[in-house]
N, C-alpha and C. Protein backbone atom coordinates (compact mmCIF):
# COMPACT_ATOMS: atom_id res chain seq x y z
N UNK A 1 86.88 93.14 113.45
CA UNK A 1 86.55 94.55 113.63
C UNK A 1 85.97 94.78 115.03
N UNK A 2 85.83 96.01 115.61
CA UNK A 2 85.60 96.32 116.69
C UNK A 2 83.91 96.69 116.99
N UNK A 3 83.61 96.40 117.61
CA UNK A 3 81.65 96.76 117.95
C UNK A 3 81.58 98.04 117.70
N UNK A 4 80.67 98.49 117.26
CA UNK A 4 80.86 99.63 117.03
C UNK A 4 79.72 100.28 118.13
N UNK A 5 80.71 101.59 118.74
CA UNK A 5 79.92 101.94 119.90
C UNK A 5 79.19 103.28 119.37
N UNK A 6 79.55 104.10 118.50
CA UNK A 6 78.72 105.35 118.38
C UNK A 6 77.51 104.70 118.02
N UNK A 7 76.53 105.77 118.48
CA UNK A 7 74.92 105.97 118.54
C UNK A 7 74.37 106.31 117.45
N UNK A 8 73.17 106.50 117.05
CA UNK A 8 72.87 108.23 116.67
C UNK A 8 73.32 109.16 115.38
N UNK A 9 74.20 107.95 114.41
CA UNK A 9 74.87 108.39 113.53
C UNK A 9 74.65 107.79 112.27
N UNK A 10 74.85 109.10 110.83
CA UNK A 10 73.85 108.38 109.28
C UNK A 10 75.23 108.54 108.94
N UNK A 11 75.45 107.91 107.62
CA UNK A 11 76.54 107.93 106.62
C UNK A 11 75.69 108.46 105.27
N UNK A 12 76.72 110.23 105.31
CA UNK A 12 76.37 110.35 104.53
C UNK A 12 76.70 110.38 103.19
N UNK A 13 76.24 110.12 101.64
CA UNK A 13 77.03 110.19 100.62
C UNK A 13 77.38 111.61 99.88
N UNK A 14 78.60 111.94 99.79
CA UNK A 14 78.50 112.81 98.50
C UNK A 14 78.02 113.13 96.68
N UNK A 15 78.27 113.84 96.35
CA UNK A 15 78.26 114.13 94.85
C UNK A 15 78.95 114.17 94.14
N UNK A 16 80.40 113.34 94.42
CA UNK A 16 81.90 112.87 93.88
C UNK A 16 81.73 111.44 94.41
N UNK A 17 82.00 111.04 93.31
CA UNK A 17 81.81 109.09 93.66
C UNK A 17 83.74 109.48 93.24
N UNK A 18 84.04 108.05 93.78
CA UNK A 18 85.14 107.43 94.11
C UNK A 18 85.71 107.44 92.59
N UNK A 19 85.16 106.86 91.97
CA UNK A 19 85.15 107.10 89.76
C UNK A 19 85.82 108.38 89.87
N UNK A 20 84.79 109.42 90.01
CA UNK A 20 85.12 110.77 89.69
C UNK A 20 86.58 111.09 90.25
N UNK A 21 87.22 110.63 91.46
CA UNK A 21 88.38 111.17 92.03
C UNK A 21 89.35 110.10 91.43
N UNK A 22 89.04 108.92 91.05
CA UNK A 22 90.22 108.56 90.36
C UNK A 22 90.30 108.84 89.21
N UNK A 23 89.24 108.97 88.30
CA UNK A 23 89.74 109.91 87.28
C UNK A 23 90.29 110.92 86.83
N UNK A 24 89.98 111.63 87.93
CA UNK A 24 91.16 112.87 88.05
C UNK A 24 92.14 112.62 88.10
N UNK A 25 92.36 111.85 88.94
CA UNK A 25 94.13 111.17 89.06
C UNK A 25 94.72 110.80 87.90
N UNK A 26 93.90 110.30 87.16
CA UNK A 26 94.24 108.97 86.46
C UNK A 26 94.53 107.89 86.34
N UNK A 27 94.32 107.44 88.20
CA UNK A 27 94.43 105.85 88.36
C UNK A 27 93.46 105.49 89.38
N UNK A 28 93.93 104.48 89.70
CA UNK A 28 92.58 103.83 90.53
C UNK A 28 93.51 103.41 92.12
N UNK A 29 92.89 103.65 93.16
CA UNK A 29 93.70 103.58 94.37
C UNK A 29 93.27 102.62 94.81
N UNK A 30 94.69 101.53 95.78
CA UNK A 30 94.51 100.63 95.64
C UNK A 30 95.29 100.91 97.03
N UNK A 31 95.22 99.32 98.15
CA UNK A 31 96.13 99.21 99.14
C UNK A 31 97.31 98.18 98.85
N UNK A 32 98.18 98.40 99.09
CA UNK A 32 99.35 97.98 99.17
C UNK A 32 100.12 97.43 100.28
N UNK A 33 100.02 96.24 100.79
CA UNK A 33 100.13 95.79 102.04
C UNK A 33 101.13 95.09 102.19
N UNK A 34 102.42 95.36 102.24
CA UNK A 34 103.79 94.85 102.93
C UNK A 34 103.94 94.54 104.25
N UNK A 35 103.82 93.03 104.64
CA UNK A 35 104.35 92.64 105.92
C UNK A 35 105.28 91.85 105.55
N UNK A 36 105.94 91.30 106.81
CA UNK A 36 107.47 90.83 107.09
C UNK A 36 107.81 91.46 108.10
N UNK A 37 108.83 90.76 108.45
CA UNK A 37 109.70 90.46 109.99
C UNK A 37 110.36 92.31 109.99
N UNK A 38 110.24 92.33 111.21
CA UNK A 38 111.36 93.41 111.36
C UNK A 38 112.73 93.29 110.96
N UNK A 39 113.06 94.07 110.21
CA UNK A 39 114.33 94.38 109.85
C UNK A 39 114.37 93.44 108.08
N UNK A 40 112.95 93.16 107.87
CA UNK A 40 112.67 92.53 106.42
C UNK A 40 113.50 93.63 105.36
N UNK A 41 113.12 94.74 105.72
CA UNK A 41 113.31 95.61 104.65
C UNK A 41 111.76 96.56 104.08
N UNK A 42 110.58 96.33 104.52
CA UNK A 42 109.82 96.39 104.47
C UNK A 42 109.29 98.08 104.04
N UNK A 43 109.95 99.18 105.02
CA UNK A 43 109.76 100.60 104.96
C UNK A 43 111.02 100.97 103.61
N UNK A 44 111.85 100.03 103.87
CA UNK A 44 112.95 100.66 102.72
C UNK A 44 112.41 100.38 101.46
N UNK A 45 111.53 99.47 101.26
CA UNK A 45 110.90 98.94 99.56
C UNK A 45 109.75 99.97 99.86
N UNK A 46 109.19 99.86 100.27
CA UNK A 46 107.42 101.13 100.65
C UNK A 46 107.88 102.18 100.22
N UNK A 47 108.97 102.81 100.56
CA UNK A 47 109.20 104.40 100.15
C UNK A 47 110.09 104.44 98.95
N UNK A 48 110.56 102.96 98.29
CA UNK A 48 111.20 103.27 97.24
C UNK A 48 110.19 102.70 95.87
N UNK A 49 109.37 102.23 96.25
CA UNK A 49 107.85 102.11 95.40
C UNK A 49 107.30 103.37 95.55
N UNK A 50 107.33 104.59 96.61
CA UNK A 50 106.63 105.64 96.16
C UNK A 50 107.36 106.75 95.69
N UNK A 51 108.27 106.48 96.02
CA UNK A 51 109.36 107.39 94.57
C UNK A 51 109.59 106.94 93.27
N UNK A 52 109.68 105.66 93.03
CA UNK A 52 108.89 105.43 91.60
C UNK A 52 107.77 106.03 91.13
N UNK A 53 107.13 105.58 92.04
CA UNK A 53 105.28 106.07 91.87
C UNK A 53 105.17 107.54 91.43
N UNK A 54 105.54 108.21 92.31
CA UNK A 54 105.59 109.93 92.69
C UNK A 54 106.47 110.58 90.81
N UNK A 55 108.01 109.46 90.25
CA UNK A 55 108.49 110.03 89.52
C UNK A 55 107.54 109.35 88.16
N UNK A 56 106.37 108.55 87.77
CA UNK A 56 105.70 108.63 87.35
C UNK A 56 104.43 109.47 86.94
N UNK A 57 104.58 110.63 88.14
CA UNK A 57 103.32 111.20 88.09
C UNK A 57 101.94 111.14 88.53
N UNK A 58 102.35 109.57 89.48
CA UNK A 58 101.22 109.14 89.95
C UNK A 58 101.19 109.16 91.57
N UNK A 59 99.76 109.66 92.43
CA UNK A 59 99.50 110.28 93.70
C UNK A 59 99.96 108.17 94.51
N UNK A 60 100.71 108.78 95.74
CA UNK A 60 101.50 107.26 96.23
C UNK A 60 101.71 108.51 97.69
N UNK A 61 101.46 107.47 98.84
CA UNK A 61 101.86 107.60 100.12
C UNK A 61 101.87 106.68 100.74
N UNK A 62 103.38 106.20 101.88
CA UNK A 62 103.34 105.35 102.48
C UNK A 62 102.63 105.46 104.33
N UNK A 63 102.10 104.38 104.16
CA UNK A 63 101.93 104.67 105.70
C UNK A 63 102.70 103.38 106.68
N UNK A 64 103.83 104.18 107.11
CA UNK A 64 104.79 103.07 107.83
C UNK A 64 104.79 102.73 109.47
N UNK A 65 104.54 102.05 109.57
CA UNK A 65 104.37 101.37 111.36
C UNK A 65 104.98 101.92 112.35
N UNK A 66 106.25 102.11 112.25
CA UNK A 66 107.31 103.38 113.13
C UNK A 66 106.50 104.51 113.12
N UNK A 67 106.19 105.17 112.12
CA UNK A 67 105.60 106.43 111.66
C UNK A 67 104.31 106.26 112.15
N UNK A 68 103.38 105.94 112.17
CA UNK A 68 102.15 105.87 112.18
C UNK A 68 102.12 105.97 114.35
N UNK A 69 103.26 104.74 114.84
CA UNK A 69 102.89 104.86 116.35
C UNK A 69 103.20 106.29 116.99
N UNK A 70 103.74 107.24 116.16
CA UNK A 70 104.35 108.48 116.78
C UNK A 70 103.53 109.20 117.14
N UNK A 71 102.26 109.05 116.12
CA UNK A 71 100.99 110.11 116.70
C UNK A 71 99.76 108.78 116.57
N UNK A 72 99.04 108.71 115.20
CA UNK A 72 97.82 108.04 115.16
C UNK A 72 97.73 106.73 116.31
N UNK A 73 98.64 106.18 116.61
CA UNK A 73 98.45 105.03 116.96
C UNK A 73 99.67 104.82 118.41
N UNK A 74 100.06 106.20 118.73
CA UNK A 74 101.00 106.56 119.75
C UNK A 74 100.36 105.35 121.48
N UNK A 75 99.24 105.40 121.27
CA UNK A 75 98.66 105.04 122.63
C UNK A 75 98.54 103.24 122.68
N UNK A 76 99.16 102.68 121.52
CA UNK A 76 99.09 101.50 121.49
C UNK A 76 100.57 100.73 122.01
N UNK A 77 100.53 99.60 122.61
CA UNK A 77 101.89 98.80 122.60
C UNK A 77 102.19 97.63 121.93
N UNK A 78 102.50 96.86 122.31
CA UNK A 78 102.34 95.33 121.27
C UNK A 78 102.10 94.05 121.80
N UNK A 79 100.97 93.96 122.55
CA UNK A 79 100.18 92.94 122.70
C UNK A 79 99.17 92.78 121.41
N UNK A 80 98.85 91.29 122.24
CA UNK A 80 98.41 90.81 120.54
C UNK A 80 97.22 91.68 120.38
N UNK A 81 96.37 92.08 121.53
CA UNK A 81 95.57 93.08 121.31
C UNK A 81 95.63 94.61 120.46
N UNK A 82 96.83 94.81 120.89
CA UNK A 82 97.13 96.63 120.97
C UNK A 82 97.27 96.59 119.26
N UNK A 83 98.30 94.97 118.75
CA UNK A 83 98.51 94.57 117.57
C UNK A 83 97.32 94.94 116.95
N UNK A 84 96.57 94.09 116.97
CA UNK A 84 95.32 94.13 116.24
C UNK A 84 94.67 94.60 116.20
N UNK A 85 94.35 96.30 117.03
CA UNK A 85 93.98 97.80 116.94
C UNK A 85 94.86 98.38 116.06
N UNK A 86 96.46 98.13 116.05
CA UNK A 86 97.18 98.96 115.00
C UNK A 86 96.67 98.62 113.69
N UNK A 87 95.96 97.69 113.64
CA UNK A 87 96.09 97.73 112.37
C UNK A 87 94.83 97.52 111.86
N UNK A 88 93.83 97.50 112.76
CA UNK A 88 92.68 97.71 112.39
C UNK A 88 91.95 99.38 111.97
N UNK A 89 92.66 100.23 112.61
CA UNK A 89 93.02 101.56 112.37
C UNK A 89 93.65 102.05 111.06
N UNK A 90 94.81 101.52 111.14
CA UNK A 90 95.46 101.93 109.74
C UNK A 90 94.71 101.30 108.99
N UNK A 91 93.71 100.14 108.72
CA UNK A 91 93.10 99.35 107.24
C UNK A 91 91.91 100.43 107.37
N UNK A 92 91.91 101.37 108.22
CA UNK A 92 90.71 101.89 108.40
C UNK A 92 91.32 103.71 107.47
N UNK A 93 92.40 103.73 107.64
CA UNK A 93 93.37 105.31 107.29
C UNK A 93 93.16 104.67 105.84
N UNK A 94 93.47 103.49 105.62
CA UNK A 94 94.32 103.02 104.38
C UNK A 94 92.97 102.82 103.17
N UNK A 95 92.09 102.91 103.48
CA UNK A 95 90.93 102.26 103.17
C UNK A 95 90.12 104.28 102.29
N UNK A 96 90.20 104.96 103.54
CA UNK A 96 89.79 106.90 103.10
C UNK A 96 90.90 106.80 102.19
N UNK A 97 92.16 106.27 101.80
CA UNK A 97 93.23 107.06 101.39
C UNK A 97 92.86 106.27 99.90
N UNK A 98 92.57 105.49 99.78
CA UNK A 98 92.57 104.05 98.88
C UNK A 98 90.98 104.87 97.93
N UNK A 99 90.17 105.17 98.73
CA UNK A 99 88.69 106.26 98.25
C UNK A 99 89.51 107.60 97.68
N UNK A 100 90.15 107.95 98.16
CA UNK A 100 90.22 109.18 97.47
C UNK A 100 91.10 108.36 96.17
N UNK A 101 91.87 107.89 95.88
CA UNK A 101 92.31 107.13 94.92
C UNK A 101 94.12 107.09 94.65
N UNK A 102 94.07 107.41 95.83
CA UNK A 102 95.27 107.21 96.29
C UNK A 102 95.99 105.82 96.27
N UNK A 103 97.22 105.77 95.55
CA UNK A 103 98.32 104.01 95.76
C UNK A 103 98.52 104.39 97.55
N UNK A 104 98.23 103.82 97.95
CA UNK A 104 98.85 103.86 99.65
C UNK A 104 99.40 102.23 100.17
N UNK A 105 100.65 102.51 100.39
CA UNK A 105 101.33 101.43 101.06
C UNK A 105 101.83 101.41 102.24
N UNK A 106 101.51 100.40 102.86
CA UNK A 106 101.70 100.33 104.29
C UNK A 106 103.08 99.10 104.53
N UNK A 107 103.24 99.59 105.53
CA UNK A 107 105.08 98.85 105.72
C UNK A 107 104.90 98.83 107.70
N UNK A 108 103.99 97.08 107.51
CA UNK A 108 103.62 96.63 108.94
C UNK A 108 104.22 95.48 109.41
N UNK A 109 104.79 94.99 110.29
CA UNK A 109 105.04 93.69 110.82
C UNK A 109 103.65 92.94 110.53
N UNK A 110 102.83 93.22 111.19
CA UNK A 110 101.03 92.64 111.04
C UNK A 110 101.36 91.46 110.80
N UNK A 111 102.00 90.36 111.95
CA UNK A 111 102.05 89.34 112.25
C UNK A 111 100.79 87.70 111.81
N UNK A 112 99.75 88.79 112.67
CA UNK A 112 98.86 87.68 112.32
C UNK A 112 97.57 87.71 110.97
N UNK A 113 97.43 86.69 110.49
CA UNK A 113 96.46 86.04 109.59
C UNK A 113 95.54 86.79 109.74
N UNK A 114 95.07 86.56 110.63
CA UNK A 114 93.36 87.23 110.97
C UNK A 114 93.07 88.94 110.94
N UNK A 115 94.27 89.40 111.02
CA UNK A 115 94.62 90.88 110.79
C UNK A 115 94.19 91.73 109.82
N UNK A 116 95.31 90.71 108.79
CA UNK A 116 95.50 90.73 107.51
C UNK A 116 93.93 91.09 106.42
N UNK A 117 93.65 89.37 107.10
CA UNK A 117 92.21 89.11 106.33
C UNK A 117 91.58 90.21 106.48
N UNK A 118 91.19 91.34 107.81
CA UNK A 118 90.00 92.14 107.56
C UNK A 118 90.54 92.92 107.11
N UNK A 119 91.60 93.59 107.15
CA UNK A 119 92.48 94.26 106.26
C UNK A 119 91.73 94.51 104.62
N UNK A 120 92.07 92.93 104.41
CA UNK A 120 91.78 92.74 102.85
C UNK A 120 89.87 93.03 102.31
N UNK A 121 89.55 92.11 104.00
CA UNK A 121 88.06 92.08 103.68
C UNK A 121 87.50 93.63 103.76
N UNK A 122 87.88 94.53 104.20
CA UNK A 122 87.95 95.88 104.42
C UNK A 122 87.08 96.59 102.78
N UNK A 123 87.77 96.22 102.26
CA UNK A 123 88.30 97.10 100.69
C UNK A 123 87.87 95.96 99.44
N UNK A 124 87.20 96.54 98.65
CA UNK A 124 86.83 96.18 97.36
C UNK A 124 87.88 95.01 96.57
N UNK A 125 87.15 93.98 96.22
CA UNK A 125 88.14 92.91 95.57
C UNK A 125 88.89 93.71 94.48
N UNK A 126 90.51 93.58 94.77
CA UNK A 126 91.43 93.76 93.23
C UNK A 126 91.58 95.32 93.67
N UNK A 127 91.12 95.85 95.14
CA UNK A 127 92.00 97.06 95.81
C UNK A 127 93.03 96.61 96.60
N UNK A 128 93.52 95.63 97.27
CA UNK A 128 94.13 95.06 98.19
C UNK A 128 95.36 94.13 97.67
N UNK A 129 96.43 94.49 97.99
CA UNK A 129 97.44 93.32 97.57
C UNK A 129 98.30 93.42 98.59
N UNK A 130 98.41 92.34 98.73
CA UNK A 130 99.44 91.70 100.29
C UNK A 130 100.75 91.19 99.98
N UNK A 131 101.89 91.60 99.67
CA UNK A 131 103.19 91.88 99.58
C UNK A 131 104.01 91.12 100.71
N UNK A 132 104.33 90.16 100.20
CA UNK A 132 105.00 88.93 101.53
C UNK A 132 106.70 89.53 101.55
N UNK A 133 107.19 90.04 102.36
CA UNK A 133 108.78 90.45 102.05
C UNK A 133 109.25 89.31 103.06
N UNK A 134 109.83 88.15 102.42
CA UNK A 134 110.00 87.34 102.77
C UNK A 134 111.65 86.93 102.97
N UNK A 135 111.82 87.69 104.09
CA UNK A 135 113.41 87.86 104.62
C UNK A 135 113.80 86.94 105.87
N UNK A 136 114.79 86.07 105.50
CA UNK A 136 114.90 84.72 106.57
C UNK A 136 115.28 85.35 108.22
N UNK A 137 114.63 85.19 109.55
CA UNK A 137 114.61 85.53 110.52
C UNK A 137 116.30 85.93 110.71
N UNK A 138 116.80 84.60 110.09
CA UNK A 138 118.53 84.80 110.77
C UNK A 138 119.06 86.00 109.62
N UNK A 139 118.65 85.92 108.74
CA UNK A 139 118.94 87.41 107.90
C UNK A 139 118.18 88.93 108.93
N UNK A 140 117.28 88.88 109.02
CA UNK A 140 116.40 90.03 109.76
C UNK A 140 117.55 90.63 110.78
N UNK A 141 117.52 89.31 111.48
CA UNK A 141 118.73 89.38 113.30
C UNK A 141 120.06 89.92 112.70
N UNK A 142 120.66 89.60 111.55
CA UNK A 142 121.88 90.09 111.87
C UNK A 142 122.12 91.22 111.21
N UNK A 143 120.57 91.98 110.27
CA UNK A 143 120.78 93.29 109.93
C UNK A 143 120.57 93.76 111.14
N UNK A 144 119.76 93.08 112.18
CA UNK A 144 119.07 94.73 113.36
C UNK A 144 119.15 95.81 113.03
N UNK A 145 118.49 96.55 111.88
CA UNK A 145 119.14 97.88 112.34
C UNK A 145 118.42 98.69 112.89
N UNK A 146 117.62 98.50 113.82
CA UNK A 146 117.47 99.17 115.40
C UNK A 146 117.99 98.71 116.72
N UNK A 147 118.49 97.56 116.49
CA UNK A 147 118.97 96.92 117.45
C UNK A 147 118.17 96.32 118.10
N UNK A 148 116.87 96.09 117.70
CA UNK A 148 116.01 95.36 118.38
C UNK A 148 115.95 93.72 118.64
N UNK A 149 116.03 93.38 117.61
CA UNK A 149 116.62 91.70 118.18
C UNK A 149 117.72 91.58 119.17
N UNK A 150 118.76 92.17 119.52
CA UNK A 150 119.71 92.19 120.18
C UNK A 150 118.64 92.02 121.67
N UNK A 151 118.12 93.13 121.81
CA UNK A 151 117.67 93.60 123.37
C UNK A 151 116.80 92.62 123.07
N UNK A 152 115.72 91.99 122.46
CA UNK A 152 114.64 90.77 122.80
C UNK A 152 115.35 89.18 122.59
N UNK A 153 117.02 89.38 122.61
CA UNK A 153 117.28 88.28 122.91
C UNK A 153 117.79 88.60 124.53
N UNK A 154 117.98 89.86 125.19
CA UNK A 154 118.68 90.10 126.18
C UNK A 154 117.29 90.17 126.98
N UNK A 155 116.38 89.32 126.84
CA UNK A 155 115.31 90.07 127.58
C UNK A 155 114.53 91.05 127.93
N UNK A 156 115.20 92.82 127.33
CA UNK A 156 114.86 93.89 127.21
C UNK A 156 113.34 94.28 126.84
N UNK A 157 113.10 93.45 125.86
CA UNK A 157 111.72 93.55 125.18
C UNK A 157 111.33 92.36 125.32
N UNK A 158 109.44 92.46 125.52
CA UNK A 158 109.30 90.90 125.67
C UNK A 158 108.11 91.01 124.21
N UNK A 159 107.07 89.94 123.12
CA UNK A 159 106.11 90.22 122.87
C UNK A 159 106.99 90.66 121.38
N UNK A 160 108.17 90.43 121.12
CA UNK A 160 109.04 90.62 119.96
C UNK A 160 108.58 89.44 118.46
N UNK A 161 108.54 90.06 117.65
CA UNK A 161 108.00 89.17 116.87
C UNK A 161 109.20 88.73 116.25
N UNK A 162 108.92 87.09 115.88
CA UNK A 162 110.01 86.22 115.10
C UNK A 162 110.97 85.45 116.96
N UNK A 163 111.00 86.12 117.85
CA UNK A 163 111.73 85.46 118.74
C UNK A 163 110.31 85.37 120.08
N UNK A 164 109.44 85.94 120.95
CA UNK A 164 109.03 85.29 121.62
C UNK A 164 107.13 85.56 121.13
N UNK A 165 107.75 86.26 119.77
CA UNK A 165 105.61 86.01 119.59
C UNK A 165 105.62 85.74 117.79
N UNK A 166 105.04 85.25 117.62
CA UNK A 166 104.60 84.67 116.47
C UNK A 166 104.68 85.45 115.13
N UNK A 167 105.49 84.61 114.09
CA UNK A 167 104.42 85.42 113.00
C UNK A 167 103.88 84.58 111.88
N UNK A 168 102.97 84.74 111.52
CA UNK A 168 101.91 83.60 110.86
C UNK A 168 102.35 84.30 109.15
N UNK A 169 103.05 83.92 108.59
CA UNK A 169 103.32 83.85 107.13
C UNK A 169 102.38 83.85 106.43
N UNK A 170 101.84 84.64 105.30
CA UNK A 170 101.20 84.61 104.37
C UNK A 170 100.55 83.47 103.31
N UNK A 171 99.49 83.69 102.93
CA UNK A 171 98.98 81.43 102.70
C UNK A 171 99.14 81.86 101.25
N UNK A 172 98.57 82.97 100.56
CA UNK A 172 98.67 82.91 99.51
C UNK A 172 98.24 85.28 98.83
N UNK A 173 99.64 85.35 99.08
CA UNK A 173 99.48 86.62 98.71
C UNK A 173 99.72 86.81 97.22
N UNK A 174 99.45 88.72 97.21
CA UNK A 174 99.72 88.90 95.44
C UNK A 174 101.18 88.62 95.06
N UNK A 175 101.74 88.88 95.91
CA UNK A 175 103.41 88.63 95.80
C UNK A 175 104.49 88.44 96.81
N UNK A 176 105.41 87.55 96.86
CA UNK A 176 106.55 87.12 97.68
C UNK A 176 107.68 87.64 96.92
N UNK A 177 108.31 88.10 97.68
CA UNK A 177 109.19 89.06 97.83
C UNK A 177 110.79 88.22 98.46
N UNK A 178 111.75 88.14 97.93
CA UNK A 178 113.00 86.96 98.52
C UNK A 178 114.08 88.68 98.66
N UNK A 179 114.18 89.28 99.72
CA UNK A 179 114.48 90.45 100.18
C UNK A 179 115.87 90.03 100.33
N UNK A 180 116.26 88.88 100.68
CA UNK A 180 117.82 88.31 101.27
C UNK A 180 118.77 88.70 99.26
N UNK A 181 117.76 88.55 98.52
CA UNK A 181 118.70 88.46 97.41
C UNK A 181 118.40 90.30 96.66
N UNK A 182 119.08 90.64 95.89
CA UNK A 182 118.02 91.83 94.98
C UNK A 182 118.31 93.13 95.86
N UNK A 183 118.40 94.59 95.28
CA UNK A 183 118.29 95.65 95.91
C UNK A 183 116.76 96.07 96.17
N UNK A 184 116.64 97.16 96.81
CA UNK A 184 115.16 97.76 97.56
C UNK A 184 114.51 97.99 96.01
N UNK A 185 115.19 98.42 94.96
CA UNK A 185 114.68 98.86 94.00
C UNK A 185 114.21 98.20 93.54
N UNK A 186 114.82 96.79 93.08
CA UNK A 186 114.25 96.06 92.78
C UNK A 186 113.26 95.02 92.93
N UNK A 187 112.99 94.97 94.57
CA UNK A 187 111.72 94.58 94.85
C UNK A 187 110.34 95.55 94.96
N UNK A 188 111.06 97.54 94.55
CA UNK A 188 110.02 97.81 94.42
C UNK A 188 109.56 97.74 93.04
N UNK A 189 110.39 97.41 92.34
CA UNK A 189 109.76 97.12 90.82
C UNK A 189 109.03 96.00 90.57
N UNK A 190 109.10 94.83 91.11
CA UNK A 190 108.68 93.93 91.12
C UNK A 190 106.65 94.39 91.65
N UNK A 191 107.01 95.34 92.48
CA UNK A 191 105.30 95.76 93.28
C UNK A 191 104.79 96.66 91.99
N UNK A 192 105.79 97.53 91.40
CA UNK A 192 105.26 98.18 90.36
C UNK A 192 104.40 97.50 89.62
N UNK A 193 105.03 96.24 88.82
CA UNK A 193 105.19 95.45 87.66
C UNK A 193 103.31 94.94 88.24
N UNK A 194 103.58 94.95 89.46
CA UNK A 194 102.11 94.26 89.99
C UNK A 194 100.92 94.76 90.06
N UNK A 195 101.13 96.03 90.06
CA UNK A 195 100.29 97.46 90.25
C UNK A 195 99.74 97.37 88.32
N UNK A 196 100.66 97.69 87.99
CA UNK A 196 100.86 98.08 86.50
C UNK A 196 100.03 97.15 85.64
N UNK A 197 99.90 95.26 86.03
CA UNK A 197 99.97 94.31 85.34
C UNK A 197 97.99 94.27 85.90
N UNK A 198 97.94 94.89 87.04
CA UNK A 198 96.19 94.81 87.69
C UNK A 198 95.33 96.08 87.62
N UNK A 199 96.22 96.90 86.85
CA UNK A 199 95.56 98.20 85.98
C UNK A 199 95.49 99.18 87.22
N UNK A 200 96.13 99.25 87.63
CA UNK A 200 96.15 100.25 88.75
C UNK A 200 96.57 101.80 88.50
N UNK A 201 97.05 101.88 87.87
CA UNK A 201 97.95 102.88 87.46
C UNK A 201 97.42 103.51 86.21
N UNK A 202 95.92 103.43 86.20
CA UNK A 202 95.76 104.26 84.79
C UNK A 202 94.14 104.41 85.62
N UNK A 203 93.14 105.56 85.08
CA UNK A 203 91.79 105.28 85.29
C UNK A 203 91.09 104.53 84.62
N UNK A 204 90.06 103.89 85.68
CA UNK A 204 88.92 103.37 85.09
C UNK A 204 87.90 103.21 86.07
N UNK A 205 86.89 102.41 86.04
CA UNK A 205 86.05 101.94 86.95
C UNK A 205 86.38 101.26 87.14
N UNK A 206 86.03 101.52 89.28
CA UNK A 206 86.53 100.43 90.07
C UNK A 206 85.38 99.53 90.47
């Protein structure tokens, strides 16, 4: 996490606890954390878990990495630094969205380990589940479908993850995900089944 530079400042509590707004809902909000390689499949399972979600009746928003740099996070690039502001930000979006009691899933490359962890360490044990979409690099490359591996093998892009910067695989998440086999649907059922099986999806105390 980052030092924190404001001064001068109280946190204050309200008269709606976190209980009260997921009970309204009727579930309990949780983060939902999909990483994997570009071109994993990653935004295509995120938004087809929240159209499940949504045709359940239950409050679901994704917050996707493309999407998110357009405005919130527009001023960042992809050094390992700029990396690890994106996403210290969004665990920070994901975290208010997760309080109000919101399912919110995020659909990040979020390469590294250490990311991840405050990510997780962020948010209340059994709010957080880390979603490995575990799609083989040479599968990723020959979907491109931005064409981005193409140009970071042409030199175009440098700081590309899977070809000249790292990505540190998951040690032990809520679920691995084999994306090369199975439709989008069905790996978002598989996140359902996970949601569903850790009581997420109904109220109670968190």
């Amino acid at each position: 996490m980052t030092d924190q530079k404001a001064t001068n400042i109280t946190r204050h509590a309200g008269a709606v606890t976190r209980d009260d707004r997921h009970r309204l809902l009727g579930q309990r909000g949780c983060l939902v954390w999909l990483t994997g390689l570009s071109g994993s499949g990653k935004s295509t399972i995120a938004f087809e878990l929240e159209r499940l979600l949504i045709e359940r009746g239950k409050a679901a928003y994704v917050l996707d990495g493309d999407n998110v740099r357009h405005g919130l996070n527009s001023n960042l690039g992809f050094s390992e630094q700029d990396r690890t502001e994106n996403i210290r930000r969004i665990t920070e979006v994901g975290a208010l969205f997760v309080d109000a009691g919101i399912v919110t899933i995020t659909a990040f490359i979020s390469p590294f380990r250490k990311d991840r962890q405050q990510a997780r360490d962020r948010l209340v044990d059994g709010e957080f589940f880390e979603v490995w979409i575990d799609t083989p690099l040479e599968v990723c490359e020959m979907r491109d479908p931005k064409g981005l591996y193409k140009k970071a093998r042409a030199g175009e892009i440098s700081d590309f993850t899977g070809i000249d910067s790292p990505y540190e695989s998951p040690e032990s998440p809520e679920l691995t995900i084999q994306n090369d086999q199975g439709s989008p649907k069905d790996a978002a059922e598989q996140v359902l089944r996970l949601l569903e099986e850790n009581g997420r999806l109904q109220a109670g105390s968190t």
